[in-house]
C-alpha atoms as a PDB file:
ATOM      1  CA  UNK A   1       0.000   0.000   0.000  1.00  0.00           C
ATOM      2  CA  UNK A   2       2.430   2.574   0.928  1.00  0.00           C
ATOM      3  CA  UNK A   3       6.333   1.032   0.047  1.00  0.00           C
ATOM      4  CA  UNK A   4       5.531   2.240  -3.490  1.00  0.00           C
ATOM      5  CA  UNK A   5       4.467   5.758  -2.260  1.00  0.00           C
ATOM      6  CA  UNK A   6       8.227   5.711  -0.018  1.00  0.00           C
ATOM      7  CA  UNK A   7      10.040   3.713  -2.934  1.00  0.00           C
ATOM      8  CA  UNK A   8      10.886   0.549  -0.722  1.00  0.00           C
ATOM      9  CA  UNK A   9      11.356  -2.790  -2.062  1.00  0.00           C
ATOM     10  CA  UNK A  10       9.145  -4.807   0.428  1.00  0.00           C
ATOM     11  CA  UNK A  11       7.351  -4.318   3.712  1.00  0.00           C
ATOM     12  CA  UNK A  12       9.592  -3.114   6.400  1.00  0.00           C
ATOM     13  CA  UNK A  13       7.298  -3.884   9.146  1.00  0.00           C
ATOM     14  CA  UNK A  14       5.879  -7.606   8.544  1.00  0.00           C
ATOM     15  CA  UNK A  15       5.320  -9.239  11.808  1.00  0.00           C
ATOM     16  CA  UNK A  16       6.781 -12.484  10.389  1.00  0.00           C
ATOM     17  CA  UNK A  17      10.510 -13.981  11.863  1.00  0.00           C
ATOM     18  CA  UNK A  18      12.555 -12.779   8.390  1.00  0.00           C
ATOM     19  CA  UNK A  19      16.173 -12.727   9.323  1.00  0.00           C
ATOM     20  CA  UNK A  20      16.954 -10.509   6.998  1.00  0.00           C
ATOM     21  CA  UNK A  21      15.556  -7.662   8.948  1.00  0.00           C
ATOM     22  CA  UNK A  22      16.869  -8.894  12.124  1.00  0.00           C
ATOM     23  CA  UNK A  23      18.258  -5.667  14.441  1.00  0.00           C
ATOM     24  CA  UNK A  24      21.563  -6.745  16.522  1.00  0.00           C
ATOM     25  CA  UNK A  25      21.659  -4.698  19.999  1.00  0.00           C
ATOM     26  CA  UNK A  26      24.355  -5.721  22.389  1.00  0.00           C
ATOM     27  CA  UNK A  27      21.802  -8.044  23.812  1.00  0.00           C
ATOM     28  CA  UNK A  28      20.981  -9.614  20.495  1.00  0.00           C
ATOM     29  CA  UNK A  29      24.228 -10.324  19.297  1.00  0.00           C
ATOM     30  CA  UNK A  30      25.813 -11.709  22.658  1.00  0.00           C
ATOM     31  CA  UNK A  31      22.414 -14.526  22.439  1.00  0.00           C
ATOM     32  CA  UNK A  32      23.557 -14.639  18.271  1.00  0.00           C
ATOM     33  CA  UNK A  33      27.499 -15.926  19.583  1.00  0.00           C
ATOM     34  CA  UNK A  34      25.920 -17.581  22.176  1.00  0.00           C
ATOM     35  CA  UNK A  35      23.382 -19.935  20.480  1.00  0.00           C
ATOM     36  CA  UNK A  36      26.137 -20.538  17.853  1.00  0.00           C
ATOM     37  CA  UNK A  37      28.639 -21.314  20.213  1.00  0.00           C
ATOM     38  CA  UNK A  38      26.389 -23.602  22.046  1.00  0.00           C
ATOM     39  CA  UNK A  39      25.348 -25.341  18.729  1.00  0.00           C
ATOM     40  CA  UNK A  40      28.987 -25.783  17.494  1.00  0.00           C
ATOM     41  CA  UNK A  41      31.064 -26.635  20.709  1.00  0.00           C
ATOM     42  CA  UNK A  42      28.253 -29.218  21.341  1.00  0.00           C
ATOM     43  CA  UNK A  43      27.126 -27.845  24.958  1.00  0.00           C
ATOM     44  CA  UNK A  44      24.411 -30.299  24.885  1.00  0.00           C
ATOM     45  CA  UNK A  45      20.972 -27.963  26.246  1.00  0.00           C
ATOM     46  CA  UNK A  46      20.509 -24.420  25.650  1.00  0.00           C
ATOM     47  CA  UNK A  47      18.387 -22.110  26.630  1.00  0.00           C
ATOM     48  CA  UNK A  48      16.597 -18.679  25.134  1.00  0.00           C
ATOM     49  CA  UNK A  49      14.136 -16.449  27.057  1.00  0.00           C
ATOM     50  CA  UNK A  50      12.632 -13.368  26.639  1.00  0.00           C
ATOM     51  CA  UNK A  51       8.985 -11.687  26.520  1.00  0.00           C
ATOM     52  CA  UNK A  52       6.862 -12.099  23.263  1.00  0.00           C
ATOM     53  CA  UNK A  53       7.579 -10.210  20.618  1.00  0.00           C
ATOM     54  CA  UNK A  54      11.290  -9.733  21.453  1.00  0.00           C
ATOM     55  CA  UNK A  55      12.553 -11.253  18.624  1.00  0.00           C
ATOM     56  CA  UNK A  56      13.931 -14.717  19.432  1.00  0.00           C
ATOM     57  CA  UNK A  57      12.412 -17.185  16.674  1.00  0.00           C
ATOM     58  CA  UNK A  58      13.761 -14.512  14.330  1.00  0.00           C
ATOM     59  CA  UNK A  59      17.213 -14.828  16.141  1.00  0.00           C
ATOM     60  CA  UNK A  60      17.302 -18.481  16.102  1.00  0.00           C
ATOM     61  CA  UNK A  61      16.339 -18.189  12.439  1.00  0.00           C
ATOM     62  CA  UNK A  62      19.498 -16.219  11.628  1.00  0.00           C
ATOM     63  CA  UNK A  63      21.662 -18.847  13.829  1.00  0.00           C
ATOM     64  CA  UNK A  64      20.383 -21.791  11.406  1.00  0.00           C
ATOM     65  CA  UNK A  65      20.609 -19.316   8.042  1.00  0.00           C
ATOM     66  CA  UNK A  66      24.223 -19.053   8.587  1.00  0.00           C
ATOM     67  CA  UNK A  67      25.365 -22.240   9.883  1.00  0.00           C
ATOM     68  CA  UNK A  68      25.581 -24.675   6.385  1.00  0.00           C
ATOM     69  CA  UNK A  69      24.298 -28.173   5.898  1.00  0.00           C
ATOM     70  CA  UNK A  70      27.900 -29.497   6.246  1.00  0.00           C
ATOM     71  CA  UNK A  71      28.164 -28.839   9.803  1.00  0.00           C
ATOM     72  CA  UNK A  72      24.195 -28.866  11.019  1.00  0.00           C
ATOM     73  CA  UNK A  73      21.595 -30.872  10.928  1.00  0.00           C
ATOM     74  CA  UNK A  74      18.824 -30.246  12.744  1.00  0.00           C
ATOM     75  CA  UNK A  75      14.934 -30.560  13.494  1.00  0.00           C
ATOM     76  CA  UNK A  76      12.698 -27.824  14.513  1.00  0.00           C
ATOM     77  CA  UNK A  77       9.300 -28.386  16.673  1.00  0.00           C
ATOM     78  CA  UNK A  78       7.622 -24.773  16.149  1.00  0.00           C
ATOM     79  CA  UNK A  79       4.293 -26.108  18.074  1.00  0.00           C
ATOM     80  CA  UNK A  80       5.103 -28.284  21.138  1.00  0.00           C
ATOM     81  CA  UNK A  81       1.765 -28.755  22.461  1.00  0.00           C
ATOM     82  CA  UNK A  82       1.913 -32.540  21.955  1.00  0.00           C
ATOM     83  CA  UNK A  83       2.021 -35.384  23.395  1.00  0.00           C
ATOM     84  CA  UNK A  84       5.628 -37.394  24.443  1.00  0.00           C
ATOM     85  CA  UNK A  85       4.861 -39.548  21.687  1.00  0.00           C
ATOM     86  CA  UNK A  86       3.669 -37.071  18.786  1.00  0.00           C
ATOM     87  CA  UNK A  87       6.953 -35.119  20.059  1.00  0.00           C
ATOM     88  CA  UNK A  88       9.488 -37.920  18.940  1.00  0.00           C
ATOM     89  CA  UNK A  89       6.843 -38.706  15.715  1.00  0.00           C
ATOM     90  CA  UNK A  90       7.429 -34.462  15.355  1.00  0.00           C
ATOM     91  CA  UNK A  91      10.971 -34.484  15.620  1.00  0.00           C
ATOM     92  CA  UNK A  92      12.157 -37.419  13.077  1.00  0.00           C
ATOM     93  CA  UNK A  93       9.714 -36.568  10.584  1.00  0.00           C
ATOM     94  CA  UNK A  94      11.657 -32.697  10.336  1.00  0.00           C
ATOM     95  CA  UNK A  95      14.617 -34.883  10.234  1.00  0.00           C
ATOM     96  CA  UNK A  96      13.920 -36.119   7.126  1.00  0.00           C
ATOM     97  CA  UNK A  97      12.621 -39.707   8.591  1.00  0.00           C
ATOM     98  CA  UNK A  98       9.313 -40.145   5.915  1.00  0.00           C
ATOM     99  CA  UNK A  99       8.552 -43.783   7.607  1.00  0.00           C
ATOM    100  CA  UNK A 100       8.230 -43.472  11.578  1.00  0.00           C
ATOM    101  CA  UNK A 101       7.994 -46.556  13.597  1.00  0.00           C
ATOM    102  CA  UNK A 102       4.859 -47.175  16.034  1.00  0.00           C
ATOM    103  CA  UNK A 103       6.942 -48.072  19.153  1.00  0.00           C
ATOM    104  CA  UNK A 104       8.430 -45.588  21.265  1.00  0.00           C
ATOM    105  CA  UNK A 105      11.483 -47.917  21.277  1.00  0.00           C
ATOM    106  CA  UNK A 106      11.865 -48.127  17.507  1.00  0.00           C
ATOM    107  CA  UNK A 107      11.519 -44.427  17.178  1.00  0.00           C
ATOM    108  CA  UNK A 108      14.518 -43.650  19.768  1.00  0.00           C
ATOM    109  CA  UNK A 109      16.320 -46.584  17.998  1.00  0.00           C
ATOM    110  CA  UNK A 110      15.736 -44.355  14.785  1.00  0.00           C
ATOM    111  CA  UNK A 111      17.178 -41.103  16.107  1.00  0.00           C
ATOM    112  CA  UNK A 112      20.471 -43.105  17.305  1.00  0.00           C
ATOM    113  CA  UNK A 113      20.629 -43.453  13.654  1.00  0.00           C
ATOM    114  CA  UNK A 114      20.476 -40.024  12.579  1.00  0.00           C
ATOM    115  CA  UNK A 115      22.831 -38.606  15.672  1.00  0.00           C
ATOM    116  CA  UNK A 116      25.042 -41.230  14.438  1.00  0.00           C
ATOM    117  CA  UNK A 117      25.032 -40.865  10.495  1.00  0.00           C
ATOM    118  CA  UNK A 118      25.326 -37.157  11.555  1.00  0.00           C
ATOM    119  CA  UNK A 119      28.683 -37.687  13.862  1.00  0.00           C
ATOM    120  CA  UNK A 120      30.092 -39.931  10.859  1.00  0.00           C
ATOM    121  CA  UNK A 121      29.192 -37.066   8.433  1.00  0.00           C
ATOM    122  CA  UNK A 122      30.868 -34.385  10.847  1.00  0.00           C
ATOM    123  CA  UNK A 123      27.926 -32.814  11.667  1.00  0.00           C
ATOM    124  CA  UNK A 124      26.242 -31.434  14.775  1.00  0.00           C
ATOM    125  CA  UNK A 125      22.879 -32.510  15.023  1.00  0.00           C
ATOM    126  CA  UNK A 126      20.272 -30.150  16.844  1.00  0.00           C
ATOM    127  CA  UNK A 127      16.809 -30.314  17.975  1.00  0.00           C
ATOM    128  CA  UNK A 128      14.927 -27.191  18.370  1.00  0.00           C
ATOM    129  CA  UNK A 129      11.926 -26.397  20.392  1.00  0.00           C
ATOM    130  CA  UNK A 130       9.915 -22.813  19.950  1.00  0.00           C
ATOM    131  CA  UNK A 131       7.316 -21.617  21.831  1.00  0.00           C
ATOM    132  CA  UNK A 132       9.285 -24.280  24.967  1.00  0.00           C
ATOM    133  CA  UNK A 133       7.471 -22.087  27.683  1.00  0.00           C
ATOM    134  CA  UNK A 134       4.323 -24.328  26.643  1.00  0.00           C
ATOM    135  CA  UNK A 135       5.504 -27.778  27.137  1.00  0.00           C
ATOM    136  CA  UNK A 136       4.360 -30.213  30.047  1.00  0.00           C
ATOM    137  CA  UNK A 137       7.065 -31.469  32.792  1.00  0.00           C
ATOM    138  CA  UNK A 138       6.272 -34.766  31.430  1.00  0.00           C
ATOM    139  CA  UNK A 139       7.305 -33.465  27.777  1.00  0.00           C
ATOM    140  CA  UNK A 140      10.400 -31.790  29.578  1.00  0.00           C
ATOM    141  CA  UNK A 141      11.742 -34.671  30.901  1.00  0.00           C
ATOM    142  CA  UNK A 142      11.081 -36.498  27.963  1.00  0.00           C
ATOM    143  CA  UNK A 143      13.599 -34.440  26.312  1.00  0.00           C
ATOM    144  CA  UNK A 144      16.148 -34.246  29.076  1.00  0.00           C
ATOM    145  CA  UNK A 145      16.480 -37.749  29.003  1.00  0.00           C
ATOM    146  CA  UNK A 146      17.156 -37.232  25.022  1.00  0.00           C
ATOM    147  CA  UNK A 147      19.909 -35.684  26.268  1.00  0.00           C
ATOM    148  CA  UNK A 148      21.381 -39.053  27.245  1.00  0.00           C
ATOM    149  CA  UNK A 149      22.226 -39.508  23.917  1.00  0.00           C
ATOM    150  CA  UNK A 150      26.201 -39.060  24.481  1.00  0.00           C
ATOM    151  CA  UNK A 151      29.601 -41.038  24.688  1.00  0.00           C
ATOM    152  CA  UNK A 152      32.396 -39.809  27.001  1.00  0.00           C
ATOM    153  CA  UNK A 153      33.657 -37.112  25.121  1.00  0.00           C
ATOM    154  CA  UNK A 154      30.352 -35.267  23.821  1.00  0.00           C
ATOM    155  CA  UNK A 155      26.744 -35.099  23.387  1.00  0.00           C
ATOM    156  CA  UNK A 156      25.277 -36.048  19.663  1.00  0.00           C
ATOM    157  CA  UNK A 157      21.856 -34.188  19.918  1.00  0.00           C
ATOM    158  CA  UNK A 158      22.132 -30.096  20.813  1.00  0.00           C
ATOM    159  CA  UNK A 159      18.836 -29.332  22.241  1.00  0.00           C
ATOM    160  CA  UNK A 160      18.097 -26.038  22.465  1.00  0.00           C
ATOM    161  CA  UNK A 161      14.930 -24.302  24.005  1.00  0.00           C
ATOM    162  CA  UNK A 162      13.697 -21.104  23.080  1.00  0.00           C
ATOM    163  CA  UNK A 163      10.827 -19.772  24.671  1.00  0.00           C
ATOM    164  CA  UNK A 164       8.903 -17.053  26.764  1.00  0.00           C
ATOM    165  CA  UNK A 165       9.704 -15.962  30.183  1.00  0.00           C
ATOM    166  CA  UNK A 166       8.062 -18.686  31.878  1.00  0.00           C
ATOM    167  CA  UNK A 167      10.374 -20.833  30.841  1.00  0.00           C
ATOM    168  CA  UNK A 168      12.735 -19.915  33.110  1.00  0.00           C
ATOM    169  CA  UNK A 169      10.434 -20.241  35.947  1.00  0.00           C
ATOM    170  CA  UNK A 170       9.388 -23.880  34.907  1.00  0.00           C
ATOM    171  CA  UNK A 171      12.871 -25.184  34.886  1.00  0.00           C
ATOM    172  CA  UNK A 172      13.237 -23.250  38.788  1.00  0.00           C
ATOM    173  CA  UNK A 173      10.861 -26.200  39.629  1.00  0.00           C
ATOM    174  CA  UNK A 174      12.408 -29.000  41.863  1.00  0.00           C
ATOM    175  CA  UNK A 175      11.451 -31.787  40.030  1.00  0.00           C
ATOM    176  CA  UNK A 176      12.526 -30.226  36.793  1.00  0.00           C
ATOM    177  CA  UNK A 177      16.059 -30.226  38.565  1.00  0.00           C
ATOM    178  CA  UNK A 178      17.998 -32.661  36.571  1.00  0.00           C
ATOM    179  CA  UNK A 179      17.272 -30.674  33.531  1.00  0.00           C
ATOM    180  CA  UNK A 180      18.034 -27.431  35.243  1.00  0.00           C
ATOM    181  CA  UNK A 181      21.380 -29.078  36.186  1.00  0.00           C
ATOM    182  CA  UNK A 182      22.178 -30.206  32.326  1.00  0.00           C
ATOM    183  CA  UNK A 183      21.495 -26.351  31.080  1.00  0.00           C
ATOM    184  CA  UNK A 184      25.347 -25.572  29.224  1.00  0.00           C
ATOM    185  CA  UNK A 185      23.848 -21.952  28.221  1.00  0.00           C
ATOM    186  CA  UNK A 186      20.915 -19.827  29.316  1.00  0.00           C
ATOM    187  CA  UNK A 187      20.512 -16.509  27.272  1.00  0.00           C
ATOM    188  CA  UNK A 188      17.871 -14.026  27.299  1.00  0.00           C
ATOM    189  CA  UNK A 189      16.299 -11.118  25.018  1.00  0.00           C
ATOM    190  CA  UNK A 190      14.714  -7.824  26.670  1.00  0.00           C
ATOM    191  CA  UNK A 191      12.880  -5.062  24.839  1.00  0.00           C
ATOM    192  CA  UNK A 192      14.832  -2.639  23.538  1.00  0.00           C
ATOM    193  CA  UNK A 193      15.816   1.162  24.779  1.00  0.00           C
ATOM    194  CA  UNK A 194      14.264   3.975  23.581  1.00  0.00           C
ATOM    195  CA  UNK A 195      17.100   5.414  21.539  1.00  0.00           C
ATOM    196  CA  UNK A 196      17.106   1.768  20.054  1.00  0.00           C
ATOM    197  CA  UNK A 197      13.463   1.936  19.134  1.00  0.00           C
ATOM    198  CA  UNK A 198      14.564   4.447  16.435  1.00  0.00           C
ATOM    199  CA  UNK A 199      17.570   2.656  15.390  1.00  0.00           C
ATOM    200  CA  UNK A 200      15.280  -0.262  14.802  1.00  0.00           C
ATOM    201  CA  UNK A 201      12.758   1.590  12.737  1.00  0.00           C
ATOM    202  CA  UNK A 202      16.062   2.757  10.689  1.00  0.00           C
ATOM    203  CA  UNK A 203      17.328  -0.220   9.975  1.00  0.00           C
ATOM    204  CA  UNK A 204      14.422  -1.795   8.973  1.00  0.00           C
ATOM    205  CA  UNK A 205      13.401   0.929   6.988  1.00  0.00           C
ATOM    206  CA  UNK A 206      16.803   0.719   5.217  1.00  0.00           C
ATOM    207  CA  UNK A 207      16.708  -3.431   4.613  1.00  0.00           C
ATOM    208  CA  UNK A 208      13.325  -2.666   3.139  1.00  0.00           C
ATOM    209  CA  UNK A 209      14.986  -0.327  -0.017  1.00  0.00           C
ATOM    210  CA  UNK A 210      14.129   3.319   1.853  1.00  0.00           C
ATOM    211  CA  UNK A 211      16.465   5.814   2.654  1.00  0.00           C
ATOM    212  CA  UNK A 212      15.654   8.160   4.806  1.00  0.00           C
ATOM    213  CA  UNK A 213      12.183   7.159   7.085  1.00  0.00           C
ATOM    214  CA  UNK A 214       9.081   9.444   7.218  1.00  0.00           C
ATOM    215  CA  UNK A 215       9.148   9.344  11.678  1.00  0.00           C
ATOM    216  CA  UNK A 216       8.746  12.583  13.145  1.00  0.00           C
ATOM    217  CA  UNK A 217      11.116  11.845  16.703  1.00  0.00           C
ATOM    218  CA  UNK A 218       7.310  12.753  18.304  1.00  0.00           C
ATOM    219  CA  UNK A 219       6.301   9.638  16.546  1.00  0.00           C
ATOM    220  CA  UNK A 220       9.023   7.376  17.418  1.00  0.00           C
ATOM    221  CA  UNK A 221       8.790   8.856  21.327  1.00  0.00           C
ATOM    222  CA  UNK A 222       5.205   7.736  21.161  1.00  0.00           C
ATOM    223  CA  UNK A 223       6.314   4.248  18.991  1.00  0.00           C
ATOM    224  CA  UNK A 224       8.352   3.746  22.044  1.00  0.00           C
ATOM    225  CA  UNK A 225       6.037   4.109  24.893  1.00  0.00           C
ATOM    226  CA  UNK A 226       3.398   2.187  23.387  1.00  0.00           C
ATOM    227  CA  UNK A 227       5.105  -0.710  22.449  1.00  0.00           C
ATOM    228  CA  UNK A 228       7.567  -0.668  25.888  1.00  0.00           C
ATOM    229  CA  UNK A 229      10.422  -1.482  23.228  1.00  0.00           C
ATOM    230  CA  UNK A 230       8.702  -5.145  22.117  1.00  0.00           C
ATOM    231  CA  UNK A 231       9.610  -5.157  18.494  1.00  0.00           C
ATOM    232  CA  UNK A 232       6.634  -6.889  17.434  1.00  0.00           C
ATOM    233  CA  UNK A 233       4.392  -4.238  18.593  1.00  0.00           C
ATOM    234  CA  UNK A 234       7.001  -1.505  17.289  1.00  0.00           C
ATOM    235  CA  UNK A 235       6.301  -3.358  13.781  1.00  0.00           C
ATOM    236  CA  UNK A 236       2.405  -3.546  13.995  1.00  0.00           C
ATOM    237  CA  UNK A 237       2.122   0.096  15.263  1.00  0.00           C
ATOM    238  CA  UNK A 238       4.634   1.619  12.581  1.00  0.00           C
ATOM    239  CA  UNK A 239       2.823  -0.505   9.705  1.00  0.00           C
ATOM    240  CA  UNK A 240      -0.585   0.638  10.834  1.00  0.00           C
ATOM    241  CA  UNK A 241       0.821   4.100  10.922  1.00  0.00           C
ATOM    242  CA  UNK A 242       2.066   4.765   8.275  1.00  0.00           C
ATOM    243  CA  UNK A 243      -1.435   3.354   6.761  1.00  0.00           C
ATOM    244  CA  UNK A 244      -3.111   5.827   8.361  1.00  0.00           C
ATOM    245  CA  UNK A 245      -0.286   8.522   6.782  1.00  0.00           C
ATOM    246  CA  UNK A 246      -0.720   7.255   3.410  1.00  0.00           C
ATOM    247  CA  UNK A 247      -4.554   7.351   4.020  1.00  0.00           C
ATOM    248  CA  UNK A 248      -4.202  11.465   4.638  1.00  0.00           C
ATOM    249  CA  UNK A 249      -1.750  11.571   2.011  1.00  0.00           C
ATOM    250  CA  UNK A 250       0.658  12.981   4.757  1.00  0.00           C
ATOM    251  CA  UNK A 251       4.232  13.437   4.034  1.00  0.00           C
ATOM    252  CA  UNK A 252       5.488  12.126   7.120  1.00  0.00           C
ATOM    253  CA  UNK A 253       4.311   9.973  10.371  1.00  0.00           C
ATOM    254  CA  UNK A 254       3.070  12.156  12.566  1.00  0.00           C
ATOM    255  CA  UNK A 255       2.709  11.477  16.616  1.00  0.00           C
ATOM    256  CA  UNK A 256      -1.496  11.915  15.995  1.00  0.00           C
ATOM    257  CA  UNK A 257      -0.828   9.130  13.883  1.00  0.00           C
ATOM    258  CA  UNK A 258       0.377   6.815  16.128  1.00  0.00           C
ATOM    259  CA  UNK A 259      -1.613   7.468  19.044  1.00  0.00           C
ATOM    260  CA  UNK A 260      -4.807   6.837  16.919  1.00  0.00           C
ATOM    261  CA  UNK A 261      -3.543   3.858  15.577  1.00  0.00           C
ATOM    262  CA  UNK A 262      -2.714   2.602  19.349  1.00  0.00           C
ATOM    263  CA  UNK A 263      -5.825   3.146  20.581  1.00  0.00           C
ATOM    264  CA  UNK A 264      -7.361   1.024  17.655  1.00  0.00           C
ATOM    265  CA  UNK A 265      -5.015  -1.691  18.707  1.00  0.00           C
ATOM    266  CA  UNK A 266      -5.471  -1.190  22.162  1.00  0.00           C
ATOM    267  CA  UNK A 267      -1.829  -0.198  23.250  1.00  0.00           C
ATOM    268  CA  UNK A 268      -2.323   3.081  24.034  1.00  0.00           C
ATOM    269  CA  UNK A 269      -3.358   1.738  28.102  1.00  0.00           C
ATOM    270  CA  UNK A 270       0.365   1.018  28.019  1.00  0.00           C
ATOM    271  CA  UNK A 271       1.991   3.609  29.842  1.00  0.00           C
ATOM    272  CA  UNK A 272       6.190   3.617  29.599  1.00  0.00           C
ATOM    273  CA  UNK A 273       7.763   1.249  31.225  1.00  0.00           C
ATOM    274  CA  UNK A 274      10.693   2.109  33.825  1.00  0.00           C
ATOM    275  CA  UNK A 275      13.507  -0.073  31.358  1.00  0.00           C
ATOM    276  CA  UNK A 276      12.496   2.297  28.404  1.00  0.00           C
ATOM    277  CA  UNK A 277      14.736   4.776  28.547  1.00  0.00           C
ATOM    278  CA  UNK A 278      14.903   8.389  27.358  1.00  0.00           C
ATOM    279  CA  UNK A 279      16.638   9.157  24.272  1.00  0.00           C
ATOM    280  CA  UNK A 280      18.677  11.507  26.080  1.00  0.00           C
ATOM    281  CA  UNK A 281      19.943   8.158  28.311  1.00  0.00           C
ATOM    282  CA  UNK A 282      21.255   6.525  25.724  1.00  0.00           C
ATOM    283  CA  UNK A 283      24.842   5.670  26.787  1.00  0.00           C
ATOM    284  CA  UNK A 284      27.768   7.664  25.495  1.00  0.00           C
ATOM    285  CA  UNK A 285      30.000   4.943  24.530  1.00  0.00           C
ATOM    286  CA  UNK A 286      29.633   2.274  21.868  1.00  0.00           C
ATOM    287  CA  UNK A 287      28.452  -1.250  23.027  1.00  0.00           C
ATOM    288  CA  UNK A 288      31.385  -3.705  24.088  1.00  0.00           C
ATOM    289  CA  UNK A 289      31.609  -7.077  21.994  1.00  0.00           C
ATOM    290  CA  UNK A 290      29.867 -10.082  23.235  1.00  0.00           C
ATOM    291  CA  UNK A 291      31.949 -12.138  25.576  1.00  0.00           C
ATOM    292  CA  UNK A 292      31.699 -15.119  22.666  1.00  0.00           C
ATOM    293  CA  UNK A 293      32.125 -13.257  19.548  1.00  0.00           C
ATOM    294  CA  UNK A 294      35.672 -14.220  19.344  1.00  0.00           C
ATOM    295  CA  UNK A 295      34.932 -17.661  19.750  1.00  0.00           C
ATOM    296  CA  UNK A 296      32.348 -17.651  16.607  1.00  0.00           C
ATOM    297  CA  UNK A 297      34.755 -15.535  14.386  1.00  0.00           C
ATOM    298  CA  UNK A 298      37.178 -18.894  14.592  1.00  0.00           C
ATOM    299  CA  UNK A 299      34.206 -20.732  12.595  1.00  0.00           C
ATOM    300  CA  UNK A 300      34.282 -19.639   8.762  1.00  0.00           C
ATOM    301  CA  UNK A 301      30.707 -19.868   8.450  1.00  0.00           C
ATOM    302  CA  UNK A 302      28.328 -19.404   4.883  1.00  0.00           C
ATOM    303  CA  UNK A 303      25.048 -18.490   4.705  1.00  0.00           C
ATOM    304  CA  UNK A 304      22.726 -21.815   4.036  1.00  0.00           C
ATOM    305  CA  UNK A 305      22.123 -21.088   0.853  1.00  0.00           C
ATOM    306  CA  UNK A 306      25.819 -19.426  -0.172  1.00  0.00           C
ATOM    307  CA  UNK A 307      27.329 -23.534   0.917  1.00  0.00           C
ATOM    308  CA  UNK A 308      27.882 -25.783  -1.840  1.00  0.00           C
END
């Protein structure tokens, strides 16, 4: 509707997980090194955490975009809201497994295959969980005890969980212990700061063909405090405002524009949150390197579908 009107190639507020638009803060790029680092050094269970909407699927997304076939394999449960069973059934069939056995014992007999074909091959082999705040202790230590699958010198199945907050409260649980106790990594996302908020909505304006972005700094002030720095909601409410500037033909996004579009989406209760900072906060100095950068710069690693 309006990326013709601004000369942009493609939507540069989608609310889908497209790594391509993904926005490294300090935060983001320290759970980047540190997924990857967990993945490749074969840590055995990691975990990701952060509130909805702060960006980890699309995080994860840009771990597996950049780490080739010839070193990963890996299988992805996006809805874990099934049974122990369905969850083993789930996880060889995005292995590539088209004939599942019926027995629980032939399945796990199966996926020694694949963790072993994918050792012979040189390969780590992963299993991913989204949305892991949802899954039952049963379904927990189901997985944990996946886990086992090892010899003395490493683990052959990565497991990594990425979900929201509650996570991390789930896996405080005492009889969730063992698994608590097998955790190599836990990493977490926030939402971002307010002077980040309009770094954001630059870069993604940028990715998406613009140049310079039609946000008047009253706009992105208000962006900010609706949203409390949750890029999904920074996404829907820049997307439905600039809408509603292309729908008064207005040369720029406006901070009327934005509040009326909050109320219709019923964010403009939100007031700012305390860990949204001021603009004028923003620190003086630039962000420090994550502590594992330097360990993932020692991997010479292609984009999935740059690898031959």
């Amino acid at each position: 509707m309006y990326e013709e009107k601004f000369g942009l190639r493609k939507s540069p507020f989608g609310l889908t997980p497209d790594p391509s638009f993904l926005f490294l803060t300090e935060q983001h790029r320290e759970a980047l090194c540190g997924l990857t680092l967990a993945i490749l050094q074969r840590k055995g269970f990691t975990v990701l955490t952060g509130e909805a909407g702060t960006g980890k699927t699309t995080l994860l997304a840009r771990v597996l975009q950049f780490l080739p076939p010839s070193k990963l394999q890996f299988s992805a449960i996006l809805n874990p809201t099934v049974t122990p069973a369905e969850f083993l059934e789930l996880a060889l069939l995005d292995f590539g497994l088209t004939e599942v056995p019926a027995s629980k014992a032939q399945r796990l007999w199966k996926l020694r295959d694949v963790l072993l074909q994918g050792q012979r091959e040189g390969k780590v082999t992963a299993l991913i969980v989204d949305e892991a705040h949802k899954l039952s202790a049963e379904l927990l230590e189901e997985i944990r005890m996946l886990g086992n699958f090892e010899d003395a010198e490493q683990k052959y199945l990565q497991i990594l969980l990425v979900g929201q907050t509650e996570l991390d409260a789930t896996l405080n649980r005492e009889d969730l212990r063992q698994l608590k106790q097998r955790i190599g990594f836990r990493l977490s996302l926030g939402p971002l700061d307010l002077h980040e908020v309009g770094e954001y909505i630059r870069h993604r304006w940028v990715k998406a063909g613009g140049t310079e972005h039609p946000f008047s700094m009253e706009a992105i002030d208000r962006i900010a405090q609706a949203s409390r720095g949750i890029p999904r909601v920074i996404n829907a409410l820049c997307d439905n405002a600039l809408i509603a500037a292309f729908a008064e033909n207005a040369p720029y996004v406006r901070e009327s524009h934005v509040r009326e579009v909050a109320a219709d989406l019923d964010f403009a209760s939100l007031s700012a949150d305390p860990a949204v900072k001021r603009a004028d906060e923003a620190p003086a100095e630039i962000a420090k390197p994550a502590r594992w950068a330097r360990w993932v710069d020692r991997f010479r690693l292609t984009p999935r579908h740059e690898s031959t």
